[in-house]
N, C-alpha and C. Protein backbone atom coordinates (compact mmCIF):
# COMPACT_ATOMS: atom_id res chain seq x y z
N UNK A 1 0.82 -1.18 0.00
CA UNK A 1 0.00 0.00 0.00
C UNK A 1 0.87 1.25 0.00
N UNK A 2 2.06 1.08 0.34
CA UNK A 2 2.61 2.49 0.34
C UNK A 2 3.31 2.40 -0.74
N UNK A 3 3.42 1.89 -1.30
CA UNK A 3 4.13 2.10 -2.67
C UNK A 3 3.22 2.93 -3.83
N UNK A 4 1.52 2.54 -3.34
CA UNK A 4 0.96 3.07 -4.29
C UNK A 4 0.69 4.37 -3.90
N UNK A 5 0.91 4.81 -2.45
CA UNK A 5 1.11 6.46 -1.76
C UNK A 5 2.01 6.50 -2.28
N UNK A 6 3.07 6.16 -2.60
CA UNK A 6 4.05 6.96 -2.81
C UNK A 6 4.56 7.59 -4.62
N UNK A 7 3.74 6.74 -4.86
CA UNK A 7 3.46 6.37 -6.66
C UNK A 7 2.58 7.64 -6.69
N UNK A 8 1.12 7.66 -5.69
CA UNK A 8 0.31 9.00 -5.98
C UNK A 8 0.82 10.15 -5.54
N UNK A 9 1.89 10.21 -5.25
CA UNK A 9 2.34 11.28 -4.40
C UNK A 9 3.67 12.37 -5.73
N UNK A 10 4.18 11.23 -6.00
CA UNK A 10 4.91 11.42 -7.23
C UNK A 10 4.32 11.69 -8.41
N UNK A 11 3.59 11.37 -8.74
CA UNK A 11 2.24 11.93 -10.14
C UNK A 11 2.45 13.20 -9.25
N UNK A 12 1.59 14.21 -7.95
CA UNK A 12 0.99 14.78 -7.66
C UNK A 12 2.01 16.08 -8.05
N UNK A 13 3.43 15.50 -7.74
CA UNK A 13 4.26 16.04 -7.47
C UNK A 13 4.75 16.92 -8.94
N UNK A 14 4.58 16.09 -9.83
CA UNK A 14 5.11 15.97 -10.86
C UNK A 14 3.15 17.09 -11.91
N UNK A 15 3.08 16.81 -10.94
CA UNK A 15 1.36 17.81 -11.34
C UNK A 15 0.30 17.19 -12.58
N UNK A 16 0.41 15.79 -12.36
CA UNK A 16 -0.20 14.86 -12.91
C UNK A 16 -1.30 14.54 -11.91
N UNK A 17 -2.45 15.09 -11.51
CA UNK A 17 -3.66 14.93 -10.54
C UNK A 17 -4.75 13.93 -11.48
N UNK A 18 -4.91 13.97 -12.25
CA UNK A 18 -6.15 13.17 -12.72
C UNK A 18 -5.45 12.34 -14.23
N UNK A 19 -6.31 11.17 -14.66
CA UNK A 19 -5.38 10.75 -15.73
C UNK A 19 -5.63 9.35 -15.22
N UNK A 20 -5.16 8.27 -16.25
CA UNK A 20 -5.15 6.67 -16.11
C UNK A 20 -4.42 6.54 -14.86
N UNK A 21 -3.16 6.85 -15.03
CA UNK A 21 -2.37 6.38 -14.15
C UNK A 21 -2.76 7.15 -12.81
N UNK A 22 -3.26 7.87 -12.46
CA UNK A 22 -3.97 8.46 -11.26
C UNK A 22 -4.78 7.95 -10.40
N UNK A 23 -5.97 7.40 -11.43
CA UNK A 23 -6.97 6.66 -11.21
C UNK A 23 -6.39 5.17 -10.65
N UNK A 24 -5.56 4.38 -11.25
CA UNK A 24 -5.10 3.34 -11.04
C UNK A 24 -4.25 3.35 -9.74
N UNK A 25 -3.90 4.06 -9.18
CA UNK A 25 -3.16 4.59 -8.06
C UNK A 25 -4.33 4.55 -6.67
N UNK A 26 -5.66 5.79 -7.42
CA UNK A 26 -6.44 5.73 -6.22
C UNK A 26 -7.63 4.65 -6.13
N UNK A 27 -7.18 3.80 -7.02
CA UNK A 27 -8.11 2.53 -6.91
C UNK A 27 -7.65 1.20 -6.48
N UNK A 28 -6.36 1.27 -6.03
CA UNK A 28 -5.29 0.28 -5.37
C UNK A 28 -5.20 0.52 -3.77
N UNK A 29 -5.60 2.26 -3.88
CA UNK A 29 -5.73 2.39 -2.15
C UNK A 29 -6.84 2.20 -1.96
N UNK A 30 -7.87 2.47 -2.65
CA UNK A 30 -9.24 2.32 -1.68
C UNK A 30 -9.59 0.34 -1.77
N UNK A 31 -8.27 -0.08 -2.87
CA UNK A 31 -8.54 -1.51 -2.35
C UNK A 31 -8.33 -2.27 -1.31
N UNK A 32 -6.83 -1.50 -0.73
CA UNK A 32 -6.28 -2.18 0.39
C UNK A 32 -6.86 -1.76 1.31
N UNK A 33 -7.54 -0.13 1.57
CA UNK A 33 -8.44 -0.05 2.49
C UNK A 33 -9.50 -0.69 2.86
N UNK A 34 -9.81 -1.17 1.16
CA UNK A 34 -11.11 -2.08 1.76
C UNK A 34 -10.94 -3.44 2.65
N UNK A 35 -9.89 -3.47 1.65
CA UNK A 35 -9.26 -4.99 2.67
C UNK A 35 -9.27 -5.00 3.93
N UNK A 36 -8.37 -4.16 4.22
CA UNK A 36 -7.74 -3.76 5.95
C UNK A 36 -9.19 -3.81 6.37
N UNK A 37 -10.41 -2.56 5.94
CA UNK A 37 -11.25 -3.20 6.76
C UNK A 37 -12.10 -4.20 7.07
N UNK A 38 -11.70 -5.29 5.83
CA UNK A 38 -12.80 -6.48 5.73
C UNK A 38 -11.76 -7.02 6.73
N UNK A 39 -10.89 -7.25 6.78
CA UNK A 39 -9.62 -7.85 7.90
C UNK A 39 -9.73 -7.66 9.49
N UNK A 40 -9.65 -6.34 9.68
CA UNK A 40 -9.55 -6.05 11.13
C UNK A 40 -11.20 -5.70 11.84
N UNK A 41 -12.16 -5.06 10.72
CA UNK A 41 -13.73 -4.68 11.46
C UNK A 41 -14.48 -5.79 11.10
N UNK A 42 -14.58 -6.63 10.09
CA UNK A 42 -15.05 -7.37 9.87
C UNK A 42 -14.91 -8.93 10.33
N UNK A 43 -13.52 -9.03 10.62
CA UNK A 43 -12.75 -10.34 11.23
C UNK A 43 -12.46 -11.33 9.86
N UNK A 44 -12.76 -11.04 8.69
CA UNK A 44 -12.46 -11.96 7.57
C UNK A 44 -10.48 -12.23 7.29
N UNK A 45 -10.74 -13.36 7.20
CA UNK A 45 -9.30 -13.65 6.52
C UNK A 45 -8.63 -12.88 5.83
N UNK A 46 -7.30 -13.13 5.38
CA UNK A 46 -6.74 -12.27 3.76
C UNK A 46 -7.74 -12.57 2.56
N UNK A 47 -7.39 -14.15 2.89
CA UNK A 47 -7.90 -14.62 1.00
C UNK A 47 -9.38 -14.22 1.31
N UNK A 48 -10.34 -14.49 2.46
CA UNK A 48 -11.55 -14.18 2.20
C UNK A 48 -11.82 -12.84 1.46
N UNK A 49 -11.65 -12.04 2.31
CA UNK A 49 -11.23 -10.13 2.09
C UNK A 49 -10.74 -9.80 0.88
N UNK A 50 -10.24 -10.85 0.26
CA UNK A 50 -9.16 -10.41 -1.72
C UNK A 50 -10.15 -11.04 -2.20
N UNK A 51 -11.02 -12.35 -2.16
CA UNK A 51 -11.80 -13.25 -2.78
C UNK A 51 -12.97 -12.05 -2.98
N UNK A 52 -13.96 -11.84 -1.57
CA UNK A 52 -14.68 -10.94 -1.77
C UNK A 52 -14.44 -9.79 -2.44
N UNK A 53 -13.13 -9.09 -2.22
CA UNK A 53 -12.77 -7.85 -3.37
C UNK A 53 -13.08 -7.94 -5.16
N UNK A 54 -12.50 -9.01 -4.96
CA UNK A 54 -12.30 -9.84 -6.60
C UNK A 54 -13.76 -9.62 -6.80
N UNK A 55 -14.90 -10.47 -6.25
CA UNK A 55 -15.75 -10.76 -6.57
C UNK A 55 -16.97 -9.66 -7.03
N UNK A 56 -16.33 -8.34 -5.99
CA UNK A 56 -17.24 -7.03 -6.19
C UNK A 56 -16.43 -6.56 -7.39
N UNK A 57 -15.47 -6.55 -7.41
CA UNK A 57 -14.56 -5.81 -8.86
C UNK A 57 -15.17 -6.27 -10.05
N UNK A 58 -15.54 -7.76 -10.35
CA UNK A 58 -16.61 -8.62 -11.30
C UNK A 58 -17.61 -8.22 -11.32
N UNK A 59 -18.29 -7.81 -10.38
CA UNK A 59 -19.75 -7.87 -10.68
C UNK A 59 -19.44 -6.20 -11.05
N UNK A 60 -18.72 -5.58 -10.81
CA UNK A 60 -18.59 -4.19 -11.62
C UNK A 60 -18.18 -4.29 -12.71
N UNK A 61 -17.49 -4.83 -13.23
CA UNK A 61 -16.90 -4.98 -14.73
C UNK A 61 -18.47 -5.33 -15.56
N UNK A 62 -18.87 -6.27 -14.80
CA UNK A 62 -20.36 -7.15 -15.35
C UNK A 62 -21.90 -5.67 -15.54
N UNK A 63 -21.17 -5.19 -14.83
CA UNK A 63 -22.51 -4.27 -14.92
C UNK A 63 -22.42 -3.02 -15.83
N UNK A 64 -20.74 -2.47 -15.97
CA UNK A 64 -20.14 -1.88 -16.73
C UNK A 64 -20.47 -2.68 -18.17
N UNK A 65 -20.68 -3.55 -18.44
CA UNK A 65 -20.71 -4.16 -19.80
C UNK A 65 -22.12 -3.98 -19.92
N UNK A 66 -23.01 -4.38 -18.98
CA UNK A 66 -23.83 -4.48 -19.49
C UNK A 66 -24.94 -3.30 -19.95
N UNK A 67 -24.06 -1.92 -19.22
CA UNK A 67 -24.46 -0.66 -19.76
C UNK A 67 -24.49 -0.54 -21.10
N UNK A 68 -23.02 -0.85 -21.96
CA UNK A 68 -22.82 -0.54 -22.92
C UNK A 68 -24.10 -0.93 -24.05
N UNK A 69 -24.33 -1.93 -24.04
CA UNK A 69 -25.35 -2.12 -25.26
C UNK A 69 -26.67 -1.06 -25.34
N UNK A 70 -27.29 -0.97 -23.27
CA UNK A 70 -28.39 -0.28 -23.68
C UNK A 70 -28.28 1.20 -24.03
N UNK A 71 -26.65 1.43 -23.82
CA UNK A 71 -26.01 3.39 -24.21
C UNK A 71 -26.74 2.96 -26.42
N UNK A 72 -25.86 1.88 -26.30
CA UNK A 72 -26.11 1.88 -27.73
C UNK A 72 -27.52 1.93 -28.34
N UNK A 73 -28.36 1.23 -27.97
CA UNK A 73 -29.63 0.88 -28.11
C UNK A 73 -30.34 2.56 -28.49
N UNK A 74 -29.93 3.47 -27.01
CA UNK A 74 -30.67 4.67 -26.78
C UNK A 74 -29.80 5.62 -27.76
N UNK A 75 -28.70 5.23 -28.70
CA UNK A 75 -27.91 6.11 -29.22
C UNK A 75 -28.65 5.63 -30.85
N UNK A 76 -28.98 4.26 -31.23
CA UNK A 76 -29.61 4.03 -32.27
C UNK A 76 -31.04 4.98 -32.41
N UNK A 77 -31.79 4.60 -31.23
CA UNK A 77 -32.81 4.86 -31.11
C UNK A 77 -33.28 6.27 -31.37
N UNK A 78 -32.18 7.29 -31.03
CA UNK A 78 -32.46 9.01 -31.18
C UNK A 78 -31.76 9.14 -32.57
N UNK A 79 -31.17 8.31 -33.14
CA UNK A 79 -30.41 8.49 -34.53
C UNK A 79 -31.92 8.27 -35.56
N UNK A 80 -32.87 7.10 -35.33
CA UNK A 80 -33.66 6.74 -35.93
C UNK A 80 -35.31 8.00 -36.05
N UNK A 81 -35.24 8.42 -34.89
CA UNK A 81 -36.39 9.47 -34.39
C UNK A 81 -35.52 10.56 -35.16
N UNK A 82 -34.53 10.96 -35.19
CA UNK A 82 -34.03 12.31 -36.00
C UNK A 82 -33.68 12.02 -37.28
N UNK A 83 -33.97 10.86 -38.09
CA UNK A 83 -33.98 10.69 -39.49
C UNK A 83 -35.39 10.67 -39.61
N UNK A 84 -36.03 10.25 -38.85
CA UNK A 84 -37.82 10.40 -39.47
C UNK A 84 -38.28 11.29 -39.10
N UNK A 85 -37.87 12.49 -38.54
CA UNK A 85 -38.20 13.91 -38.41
C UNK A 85 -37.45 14.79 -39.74
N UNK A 86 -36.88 14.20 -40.41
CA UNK A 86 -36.18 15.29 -41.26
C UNK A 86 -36.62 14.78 -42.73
């Protein structure tokens, strides 16, 4: 975990605040935070606490996908209503 403080700290430094590599920085801490607290408030194991992480990170990727088609759907859909208006 402190490597990735120290990784965000160096972007910050360097006046790189927002950006891929930013994001990827503050999404490594709020992982291990999550951990630490599935670990110490929760009483879960390591692997439980990384298993469960994993498992919420999936079902975000899963839901992230499954946006995409209906963006598309509603992007066909106003393309089709503004050709039969014109």
């Amino acid at each position: 975990m402190e490597s990735w403080r120290a990784r965000l700290g160096v972007l910050a430094s360097r006046g790189e605040t927002s950006g891929p590599r930013v994001d990827e920085a503050r999404a490594a801490l709020t992982w291990h935070r999550n951990r630490k607290l599935l670990i110490e408030e929760i009483g879960l194991t390591a692997v439980a606490a990384e298993a469960l992480l994993d498992a919420i990170a999936a079902n975000d990727v899963l839901d992230k996908a499954a946006e995409v088609p209906a963006e598309a759907e509603a992007d066909a859909s106003s393309a089709s209503t503004a050709q039969a208006a014109s």
